[in-house]
N, C-alpha and C. Protein backbone atom coordinates (compact mmCIF):
# COMPACT_ATOMS: atom_id res chain seq x y z
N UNK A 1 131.79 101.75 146.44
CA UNK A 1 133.09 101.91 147.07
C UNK A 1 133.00 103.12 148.00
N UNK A 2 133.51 102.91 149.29
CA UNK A 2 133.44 103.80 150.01
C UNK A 2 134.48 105.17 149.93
N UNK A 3 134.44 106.27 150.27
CA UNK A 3 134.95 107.45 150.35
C UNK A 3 136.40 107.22 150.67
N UNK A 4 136.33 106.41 152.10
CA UNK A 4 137.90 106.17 152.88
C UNK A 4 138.76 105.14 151.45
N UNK A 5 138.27 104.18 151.12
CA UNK A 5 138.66 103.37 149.96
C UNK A 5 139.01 103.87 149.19
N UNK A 6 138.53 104.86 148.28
CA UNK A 6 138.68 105.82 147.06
C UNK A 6 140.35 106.43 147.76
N UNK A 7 139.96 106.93 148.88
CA UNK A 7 140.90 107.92 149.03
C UNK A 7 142.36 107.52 149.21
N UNK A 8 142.30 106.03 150.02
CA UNK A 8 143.11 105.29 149.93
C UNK A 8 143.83 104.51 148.68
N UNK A 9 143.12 104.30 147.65
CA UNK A 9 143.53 104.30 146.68
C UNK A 9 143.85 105.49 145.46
N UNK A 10 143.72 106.53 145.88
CA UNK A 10 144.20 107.87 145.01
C UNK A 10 145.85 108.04 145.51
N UNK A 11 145.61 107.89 146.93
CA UNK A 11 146.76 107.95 147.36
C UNK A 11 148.45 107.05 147.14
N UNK A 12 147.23 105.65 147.16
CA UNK A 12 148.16 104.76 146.37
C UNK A 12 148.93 104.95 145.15
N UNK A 13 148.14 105.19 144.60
CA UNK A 13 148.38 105.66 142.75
C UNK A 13 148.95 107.09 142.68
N UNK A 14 148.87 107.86 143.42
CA UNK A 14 150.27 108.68 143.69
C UNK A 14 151.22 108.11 144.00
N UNK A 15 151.36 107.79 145.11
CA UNK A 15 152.82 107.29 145.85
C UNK A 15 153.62 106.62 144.12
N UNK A 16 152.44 105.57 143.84
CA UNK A 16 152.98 104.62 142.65
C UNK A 16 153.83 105.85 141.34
N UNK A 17 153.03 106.65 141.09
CA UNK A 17 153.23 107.52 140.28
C UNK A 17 154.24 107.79 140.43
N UNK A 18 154.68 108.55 141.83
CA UNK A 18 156.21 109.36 142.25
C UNK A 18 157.28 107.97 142.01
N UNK A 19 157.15 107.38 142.22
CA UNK A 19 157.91 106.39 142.49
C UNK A 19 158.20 105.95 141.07
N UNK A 20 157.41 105.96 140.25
CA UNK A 20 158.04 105.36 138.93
C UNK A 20 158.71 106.95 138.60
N UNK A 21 158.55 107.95 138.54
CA UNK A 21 159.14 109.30 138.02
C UNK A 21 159.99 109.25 138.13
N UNK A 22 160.17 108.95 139.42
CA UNK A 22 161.87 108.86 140.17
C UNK A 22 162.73 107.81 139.57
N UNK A 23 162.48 106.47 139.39
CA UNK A 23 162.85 105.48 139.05
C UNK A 23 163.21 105.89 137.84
N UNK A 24 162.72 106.18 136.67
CA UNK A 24 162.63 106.75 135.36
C UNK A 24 164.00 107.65 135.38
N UNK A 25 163.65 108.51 136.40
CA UNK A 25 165.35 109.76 135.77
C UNK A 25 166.13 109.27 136.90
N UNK A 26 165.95 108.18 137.65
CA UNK A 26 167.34 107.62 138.19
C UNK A 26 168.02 106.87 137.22
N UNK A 27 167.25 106.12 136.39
CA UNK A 27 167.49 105.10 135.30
C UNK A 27 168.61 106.48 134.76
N UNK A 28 167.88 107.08 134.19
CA UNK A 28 168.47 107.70 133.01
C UNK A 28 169.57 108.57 133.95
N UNK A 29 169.69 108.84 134.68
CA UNK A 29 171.27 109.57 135.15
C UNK A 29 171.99 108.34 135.59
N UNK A 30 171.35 107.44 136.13
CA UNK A 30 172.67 106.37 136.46
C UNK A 30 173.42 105.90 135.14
N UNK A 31 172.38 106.08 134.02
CA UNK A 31 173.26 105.25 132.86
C UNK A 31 174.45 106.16 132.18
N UNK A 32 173.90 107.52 132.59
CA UNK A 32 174.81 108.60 131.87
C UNK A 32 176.12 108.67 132.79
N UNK A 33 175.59 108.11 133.93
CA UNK A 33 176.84 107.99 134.49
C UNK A 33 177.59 106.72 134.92
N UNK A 34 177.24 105.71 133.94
CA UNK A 34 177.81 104.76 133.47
C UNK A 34 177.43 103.50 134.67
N UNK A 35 176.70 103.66 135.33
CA UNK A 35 175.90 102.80 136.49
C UNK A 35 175.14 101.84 135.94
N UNK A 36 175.67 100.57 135.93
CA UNK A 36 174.43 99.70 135.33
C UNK A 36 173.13 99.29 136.62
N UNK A 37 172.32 98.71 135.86
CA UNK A 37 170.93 98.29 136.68
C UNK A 37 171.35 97.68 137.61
N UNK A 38 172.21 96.75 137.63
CA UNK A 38 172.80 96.22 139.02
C UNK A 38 173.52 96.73 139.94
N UNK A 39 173.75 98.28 139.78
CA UNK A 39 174.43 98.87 140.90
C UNK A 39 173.11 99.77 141.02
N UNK A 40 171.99 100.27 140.89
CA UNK A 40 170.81 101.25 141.56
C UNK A 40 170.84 101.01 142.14
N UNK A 41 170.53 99.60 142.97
CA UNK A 41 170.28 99.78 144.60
C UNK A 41 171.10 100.06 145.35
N UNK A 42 172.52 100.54 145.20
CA UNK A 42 173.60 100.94 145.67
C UNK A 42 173.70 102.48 145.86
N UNK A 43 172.92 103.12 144.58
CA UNK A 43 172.62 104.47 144.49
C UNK A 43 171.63 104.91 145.01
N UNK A 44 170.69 104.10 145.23
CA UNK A 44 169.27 104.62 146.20
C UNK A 44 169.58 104.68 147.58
N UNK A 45 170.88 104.05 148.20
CA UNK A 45 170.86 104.11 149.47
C UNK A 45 172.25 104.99 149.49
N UNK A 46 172.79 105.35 148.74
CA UNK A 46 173.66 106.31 149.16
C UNK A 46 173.69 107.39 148.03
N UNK A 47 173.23 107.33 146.82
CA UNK A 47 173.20 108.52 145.62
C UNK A 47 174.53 109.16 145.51
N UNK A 48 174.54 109.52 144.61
CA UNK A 48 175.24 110.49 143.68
C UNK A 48 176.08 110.34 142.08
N UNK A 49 176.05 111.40 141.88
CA UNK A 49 176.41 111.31 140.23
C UNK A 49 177.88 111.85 139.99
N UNK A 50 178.44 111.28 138.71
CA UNK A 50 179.79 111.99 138.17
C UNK A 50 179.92 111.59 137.11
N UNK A 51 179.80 111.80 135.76
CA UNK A 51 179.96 111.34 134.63
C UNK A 51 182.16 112.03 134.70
N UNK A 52 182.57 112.49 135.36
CA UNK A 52 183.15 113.09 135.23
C UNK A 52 184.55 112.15 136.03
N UNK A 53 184.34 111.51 136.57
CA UNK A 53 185.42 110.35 137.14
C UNK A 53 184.67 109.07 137.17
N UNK A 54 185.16 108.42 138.55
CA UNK A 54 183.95 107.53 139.06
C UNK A 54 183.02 107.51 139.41
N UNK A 55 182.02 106.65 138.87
CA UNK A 55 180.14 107.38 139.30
C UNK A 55 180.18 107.77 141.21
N UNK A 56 179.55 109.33 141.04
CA UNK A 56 179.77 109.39 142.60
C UNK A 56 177.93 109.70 142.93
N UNK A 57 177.71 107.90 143.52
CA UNK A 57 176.18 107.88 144.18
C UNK A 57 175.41 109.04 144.14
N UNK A 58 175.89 109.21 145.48
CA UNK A 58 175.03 110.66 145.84
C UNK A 58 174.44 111.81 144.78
N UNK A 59 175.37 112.49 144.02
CA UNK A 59 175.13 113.15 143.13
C UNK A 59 174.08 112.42 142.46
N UNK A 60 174.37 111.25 141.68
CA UNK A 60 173.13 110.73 140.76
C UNK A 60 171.43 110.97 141.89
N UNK A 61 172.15 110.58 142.40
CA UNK A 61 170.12 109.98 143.63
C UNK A 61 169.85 111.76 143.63
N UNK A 62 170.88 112.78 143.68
CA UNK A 62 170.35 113.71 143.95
C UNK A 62 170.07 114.75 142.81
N UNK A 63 170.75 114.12 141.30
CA UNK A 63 169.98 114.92 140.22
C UNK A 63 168.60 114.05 139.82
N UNK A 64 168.33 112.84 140.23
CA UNK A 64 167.52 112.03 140.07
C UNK A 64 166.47 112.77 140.60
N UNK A 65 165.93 112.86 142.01
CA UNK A 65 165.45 113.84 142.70
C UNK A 65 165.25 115.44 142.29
N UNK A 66 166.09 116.07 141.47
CA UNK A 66 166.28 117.21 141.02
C UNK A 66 164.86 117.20 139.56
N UNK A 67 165.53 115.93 138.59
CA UNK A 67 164.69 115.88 137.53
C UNK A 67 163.41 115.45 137.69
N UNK A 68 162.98 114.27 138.80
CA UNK A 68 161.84 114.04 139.18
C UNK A 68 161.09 115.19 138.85
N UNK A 69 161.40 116.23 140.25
CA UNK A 69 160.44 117.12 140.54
C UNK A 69 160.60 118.47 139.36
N UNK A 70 161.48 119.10 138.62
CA UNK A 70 161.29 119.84 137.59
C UNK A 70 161.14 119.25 136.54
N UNK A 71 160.90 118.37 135.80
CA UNK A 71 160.77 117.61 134.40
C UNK A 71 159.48 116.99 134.71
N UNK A 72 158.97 116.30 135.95
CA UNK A 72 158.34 115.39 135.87
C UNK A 72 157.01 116.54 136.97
N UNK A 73 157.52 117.46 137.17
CA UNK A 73 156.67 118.40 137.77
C UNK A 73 155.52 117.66 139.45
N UNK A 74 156.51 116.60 139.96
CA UNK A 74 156.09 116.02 141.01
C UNK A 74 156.15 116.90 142.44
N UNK A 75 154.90 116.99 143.61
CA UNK A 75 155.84 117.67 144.84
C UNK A 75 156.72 117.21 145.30
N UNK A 76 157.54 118.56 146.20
CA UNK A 76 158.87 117.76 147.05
C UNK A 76 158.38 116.66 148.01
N UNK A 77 157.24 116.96 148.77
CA UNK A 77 156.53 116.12 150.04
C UNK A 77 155.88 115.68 149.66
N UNK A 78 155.26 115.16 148.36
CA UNK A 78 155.10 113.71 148.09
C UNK A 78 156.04 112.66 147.55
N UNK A 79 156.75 113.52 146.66
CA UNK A 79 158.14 112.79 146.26
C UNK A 79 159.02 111.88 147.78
N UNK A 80 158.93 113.07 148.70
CA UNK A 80 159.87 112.72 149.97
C UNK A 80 159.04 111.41 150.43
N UNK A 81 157.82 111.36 150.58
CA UNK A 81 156.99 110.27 151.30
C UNK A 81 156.80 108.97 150.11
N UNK A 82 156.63 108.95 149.01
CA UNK A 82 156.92 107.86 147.76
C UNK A 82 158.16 107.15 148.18
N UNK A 83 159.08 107.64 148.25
CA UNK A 83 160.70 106.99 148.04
C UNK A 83 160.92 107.17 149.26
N UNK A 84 160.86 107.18 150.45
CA UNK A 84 160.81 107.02 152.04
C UNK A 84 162.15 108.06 152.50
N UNK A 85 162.06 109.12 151.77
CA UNK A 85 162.96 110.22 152.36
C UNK A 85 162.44 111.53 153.20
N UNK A 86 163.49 112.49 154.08
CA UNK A 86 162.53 113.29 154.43
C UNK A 86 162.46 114.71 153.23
N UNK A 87 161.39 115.18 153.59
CA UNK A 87 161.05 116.37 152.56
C UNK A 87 162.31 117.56 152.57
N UNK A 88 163.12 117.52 153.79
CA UNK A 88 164.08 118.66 154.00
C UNK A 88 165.16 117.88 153.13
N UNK A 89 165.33 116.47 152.54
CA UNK A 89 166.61 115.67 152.04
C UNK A 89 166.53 116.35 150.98
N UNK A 90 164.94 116.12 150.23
CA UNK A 90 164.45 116.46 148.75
C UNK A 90 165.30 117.59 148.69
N UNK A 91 164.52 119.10 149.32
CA UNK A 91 164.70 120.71 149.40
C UNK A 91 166.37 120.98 148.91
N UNK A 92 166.91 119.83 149.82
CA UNK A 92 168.51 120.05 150.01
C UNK A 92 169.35 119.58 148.63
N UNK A 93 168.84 118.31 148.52
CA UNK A 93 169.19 118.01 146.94
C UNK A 93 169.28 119.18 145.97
N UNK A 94 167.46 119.53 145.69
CA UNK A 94 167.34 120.44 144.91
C UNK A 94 168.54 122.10 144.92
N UNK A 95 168.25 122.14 146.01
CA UNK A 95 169.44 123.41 146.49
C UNK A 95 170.69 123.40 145.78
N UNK A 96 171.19 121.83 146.30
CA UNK A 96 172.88 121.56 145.85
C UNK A 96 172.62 121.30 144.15
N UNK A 97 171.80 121.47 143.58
CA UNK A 97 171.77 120.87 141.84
C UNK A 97 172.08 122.34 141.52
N UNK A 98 170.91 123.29 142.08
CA UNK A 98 170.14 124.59 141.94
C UNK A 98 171.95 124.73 141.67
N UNK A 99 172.57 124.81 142.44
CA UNK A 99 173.92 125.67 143.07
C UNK A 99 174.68 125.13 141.69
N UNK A 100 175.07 124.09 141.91
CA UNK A 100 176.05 123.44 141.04
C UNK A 100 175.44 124.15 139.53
N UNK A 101 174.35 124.43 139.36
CA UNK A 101 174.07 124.48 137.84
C UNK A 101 174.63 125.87 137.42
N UNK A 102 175.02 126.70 138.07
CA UNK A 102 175.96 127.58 137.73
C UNK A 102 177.04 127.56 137.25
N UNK A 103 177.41 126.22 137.07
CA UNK A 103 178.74 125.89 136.10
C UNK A 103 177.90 125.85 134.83
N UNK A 104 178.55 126.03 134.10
CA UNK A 104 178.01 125.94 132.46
C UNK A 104 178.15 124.50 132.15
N UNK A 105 179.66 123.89 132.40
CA UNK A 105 179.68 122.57 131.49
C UNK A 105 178.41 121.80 132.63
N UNK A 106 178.08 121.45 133.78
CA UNK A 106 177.18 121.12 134.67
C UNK A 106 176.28 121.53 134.16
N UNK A 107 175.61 122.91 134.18
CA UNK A 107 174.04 122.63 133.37
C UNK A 107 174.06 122.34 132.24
N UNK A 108 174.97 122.23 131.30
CA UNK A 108 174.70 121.66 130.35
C UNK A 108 174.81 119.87 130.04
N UNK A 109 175.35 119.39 130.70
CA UNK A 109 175.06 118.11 131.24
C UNK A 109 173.52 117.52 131.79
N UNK A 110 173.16 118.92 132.45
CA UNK A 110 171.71 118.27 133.12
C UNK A 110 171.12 118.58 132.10
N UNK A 111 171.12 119.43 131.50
CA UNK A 111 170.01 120.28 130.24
C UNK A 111 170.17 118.62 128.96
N UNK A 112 171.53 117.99 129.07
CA UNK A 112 171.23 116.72 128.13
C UNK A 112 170.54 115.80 128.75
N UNK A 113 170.82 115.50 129.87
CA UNK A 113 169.84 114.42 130.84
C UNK A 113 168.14 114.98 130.60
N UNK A 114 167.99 116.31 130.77
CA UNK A 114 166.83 116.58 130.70
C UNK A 114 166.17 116.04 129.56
N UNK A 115 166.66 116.21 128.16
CA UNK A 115 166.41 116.03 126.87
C UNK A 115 166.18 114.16 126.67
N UNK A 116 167.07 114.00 127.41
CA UNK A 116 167.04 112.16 127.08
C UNK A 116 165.94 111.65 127.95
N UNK A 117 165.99 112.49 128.98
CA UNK A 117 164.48 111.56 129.79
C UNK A 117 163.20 111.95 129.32
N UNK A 118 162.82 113.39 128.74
CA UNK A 118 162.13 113.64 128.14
C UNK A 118 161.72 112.85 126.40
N UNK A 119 162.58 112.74 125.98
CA UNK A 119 162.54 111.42 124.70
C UNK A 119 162.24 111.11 125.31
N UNK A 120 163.07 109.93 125.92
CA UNK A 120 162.67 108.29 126.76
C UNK A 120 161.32 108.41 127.46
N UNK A 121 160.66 109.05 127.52
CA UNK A 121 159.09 109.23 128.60
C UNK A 121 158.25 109.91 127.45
N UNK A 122 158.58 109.77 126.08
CA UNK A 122 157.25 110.57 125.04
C UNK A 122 157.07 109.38 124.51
């Protein structure tokens, strides 16, 4: 097998990798926020989360993104290139979680999401 081949397939099996990570703690925040499997693709193109009224998209896609990369310890710019976003969307997500987690009842919400995707992935 040639060098270019190998490399092309390492690469593959990343992308694949990020992509299930993501998938994994989208699963698990859409459900906490009461999103069944038949509305994700609704949340991948517009995201967000709210366990707290009506599920609000955005938020979910963007703690999804949040847990990916700290739980699942993925980069932002490979994460961004896996799931066809740009790397500044990722940064920005992370920022607005970063921010919000200064509420107590909010990180402690993510700190349970953290715990359940962590089960659910041992």
């Amino acid at each position: 097998m040639s060098s270019a081949v190998f490399r092309r397939l390492a690469r593959d099996a990343e992308r694949f990798a990020n992509r299930l990570a993501f998938n994994a703690a989208l699963s698990a925040v859409a459900a906490d926020a009461g999103i069944d499997d038949a509305d994700l693709n609704s949340v991948r193109s517009t995201g967000r989360h709210a366990k707290r009224a009506a599920p609000d998209r955005p938020a979910v896609f963007r703690e999804a993104l949040y847990l990916t990369v700290t739980r699942f310890s993925k980069e932002q710019r490979a994460l961004s290139r896996a799931i066809g976003i740009s790397a500044q969307a990722v940064n920005q997500a992370l920022i607005e979680v970063e921010c919000r987690r200064e509420d107590a009842s909010y990180d402690r919400i993510l700190d349970e999401l953290e715990l359940k995707l962590m089960e659910a992935c041992a």
